[in-house]
Protein backbone atom coordinates (compact mmCIF):
# COMPACT_ATOMS: atom_id res chain seq x y z
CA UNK A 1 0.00 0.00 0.00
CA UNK A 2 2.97 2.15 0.75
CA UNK A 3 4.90 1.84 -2.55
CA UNK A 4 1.61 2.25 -4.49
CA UNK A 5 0.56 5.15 -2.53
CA UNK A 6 4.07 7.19 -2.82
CA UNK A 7 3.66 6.09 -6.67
CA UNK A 8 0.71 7.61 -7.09
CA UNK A 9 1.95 11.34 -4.85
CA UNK A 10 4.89 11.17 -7.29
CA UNK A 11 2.33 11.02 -10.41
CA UNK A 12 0.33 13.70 -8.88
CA UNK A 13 3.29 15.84 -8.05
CA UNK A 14 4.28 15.19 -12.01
CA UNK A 15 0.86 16.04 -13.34
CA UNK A 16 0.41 19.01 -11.01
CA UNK A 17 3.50 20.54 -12.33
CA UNK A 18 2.49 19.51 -15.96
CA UNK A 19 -0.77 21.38 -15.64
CA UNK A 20 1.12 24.37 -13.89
CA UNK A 21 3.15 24.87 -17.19
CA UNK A 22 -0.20 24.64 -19.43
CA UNK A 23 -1.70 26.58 -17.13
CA UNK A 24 1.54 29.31 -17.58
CA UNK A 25 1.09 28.94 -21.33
CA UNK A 26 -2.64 29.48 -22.21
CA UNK A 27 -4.18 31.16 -19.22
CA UNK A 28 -7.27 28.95 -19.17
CA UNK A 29 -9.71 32.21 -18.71
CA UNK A 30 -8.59 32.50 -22.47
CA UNK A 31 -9.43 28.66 -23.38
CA UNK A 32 -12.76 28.64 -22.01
CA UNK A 33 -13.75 31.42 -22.83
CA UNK A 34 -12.49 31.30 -26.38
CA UNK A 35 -13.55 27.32 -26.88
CA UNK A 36 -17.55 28.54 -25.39
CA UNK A 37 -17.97 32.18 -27.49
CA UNK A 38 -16.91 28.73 -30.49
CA UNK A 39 -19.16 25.86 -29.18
CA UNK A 40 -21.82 27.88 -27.74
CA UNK A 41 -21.96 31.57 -28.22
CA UNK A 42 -25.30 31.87 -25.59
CA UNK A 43 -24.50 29.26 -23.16
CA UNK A 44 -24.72 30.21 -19.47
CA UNK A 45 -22.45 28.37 -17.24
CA UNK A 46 -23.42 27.42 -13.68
CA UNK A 47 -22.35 29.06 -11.01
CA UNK A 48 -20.09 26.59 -9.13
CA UNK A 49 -18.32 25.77 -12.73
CA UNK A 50 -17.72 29.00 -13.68
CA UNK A 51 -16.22 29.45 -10.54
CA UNK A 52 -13.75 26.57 -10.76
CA UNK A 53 -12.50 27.22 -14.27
CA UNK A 54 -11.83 31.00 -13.04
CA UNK A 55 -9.91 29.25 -10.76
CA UNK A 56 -7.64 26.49 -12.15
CA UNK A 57 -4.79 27.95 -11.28
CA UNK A 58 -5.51 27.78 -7.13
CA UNK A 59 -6.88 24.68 -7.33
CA UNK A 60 -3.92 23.48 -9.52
CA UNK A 61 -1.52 24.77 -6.65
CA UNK A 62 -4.00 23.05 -3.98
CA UNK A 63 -3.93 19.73 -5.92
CA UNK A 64 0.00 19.85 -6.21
CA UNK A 65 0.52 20.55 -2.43
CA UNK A 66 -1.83 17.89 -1.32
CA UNK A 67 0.81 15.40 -3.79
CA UNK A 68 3.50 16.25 -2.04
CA UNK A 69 2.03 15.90 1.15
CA UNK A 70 0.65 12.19 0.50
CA UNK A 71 3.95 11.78 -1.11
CA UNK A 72 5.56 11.99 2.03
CA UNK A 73 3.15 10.66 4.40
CA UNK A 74 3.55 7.48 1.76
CA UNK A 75 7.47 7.38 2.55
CA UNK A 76 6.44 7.81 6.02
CA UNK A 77 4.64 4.99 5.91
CA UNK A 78 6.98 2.89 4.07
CA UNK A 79 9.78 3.30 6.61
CA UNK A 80 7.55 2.49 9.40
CA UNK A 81 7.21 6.01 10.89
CA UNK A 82 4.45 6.59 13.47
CA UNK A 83 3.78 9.97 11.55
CA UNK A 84 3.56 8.35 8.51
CA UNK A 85 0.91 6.22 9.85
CA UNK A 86 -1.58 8.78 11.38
CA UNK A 87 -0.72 10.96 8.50
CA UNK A 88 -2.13 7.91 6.27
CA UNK A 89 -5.01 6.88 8.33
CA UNK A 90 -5.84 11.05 8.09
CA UNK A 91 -5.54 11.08 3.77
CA UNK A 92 -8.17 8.39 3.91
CA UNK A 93 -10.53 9.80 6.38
CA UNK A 94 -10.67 13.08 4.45
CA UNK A 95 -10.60 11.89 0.51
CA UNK A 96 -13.48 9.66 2.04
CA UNK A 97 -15.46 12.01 3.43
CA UNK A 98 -14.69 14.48 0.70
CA UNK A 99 -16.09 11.55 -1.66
CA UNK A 100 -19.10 11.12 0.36
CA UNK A 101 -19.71 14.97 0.40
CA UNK A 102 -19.09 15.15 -3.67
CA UNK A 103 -21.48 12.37 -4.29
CA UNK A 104 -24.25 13.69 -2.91
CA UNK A 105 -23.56 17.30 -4.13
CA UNK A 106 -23.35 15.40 -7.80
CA UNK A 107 -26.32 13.39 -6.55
CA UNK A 108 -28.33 17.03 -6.31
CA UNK A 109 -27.21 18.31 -9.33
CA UNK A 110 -29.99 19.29 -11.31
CA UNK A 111 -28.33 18.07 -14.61
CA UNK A 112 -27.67 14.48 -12.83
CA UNK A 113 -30.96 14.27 -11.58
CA UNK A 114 -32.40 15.05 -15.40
CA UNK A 115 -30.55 12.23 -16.37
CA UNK A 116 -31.88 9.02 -14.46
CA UNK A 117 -31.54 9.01 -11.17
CA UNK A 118 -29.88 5.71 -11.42
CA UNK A 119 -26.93 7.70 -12.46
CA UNK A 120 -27.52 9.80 -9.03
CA UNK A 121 -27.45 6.41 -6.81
CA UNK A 122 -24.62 4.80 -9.09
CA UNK A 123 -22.42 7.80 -8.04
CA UNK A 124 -23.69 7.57 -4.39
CA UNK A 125 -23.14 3.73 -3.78
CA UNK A 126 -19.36 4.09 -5.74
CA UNK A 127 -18.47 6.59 -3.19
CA UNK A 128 -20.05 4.73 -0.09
CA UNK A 129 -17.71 1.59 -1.29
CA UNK A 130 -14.82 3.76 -1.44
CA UNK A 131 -15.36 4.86 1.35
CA UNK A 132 -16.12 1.43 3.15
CA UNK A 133 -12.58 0.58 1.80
CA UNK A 134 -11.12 3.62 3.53
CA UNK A 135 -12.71 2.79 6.63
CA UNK A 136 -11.45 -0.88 6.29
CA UNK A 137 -7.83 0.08 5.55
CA UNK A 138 -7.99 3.07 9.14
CA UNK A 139 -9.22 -0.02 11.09
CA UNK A 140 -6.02 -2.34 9.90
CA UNK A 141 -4.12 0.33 10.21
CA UNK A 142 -5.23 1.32 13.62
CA UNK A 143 -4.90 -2.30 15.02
CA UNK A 144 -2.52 -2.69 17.29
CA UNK A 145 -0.56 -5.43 15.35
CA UNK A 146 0.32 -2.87 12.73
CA UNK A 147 1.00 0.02 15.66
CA UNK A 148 3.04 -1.86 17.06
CA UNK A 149 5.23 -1.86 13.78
CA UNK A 150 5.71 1.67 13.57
CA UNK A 151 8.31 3.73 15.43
CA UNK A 152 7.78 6.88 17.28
């Protein structure tokens, strides 16, 4: 879980910095707005979208930090480090949460809920299983076997 985990934070750090030089090169205020006056000269974009593609840039940054954090909690956790651990068991608990919390904001969409609503609950029950597996690997991890293998 370790080695995957710290593979995956070094692919994120990779395509964080990736996007950061697109990002440099066509300001993406440009793109979108060039690509939708193209596509869709009267389209009105929804609030909460507009509002992330005005903001790629942050939430590039935010994205790219998080990497390198989970990066290093992963190398933490490969060398057995007590920080490591909690710092693991902490990633989960929030990207599950945050998972649970997306769903159901998806779930309320009014676009999703046009759709079928089948789509709504397929989202909903792929995030509760996610989550179920985060909450599986915090209570291994937690167990005092595997505590016990970690240094302070």
């Amino acid at each position: 879980m370790g080695w995957i985990s710290l593979a995956l934070g070094i692919l994120g750090v990779v395509s964080g910095i990736m996007q950061a030089l697109m990002l440099l090169a066509l300001p993406a205020d440009r793109l979108v707005a060039g690509l939708l006056a193209t596509l869709a000269p009267d389209a009105q974009l929804p609030p909460a979208l507009r509002w992330v593609l005005e903001h790629l840039d942050l939430l590039n940054l935010l994205s790219l930090l998080s990497s390198v954090l989970f990066s290093l909690v992963s190398w933490g956790l490969l060398k057995r480090y007590e920080w490591g651990r909690l710092g693991f068991i902490w990633f989960l608990a929030c990207s599950a949460v945050a998972g649970l919390a997306g769903a159901f904001a998806l779930a309320r969409a009014p676009l999703l809920l046009q759709l079928q609503s089948a789509t709504a609950m397929v989202v909903l029950v792929a995030a509760a299983l996610v989550a179920a597996l985060h909450a599986a690997i915090i209570w291994k991890l937690r167990s005092k076997a595997v505590r016990d293998e970690f240094m302070r």
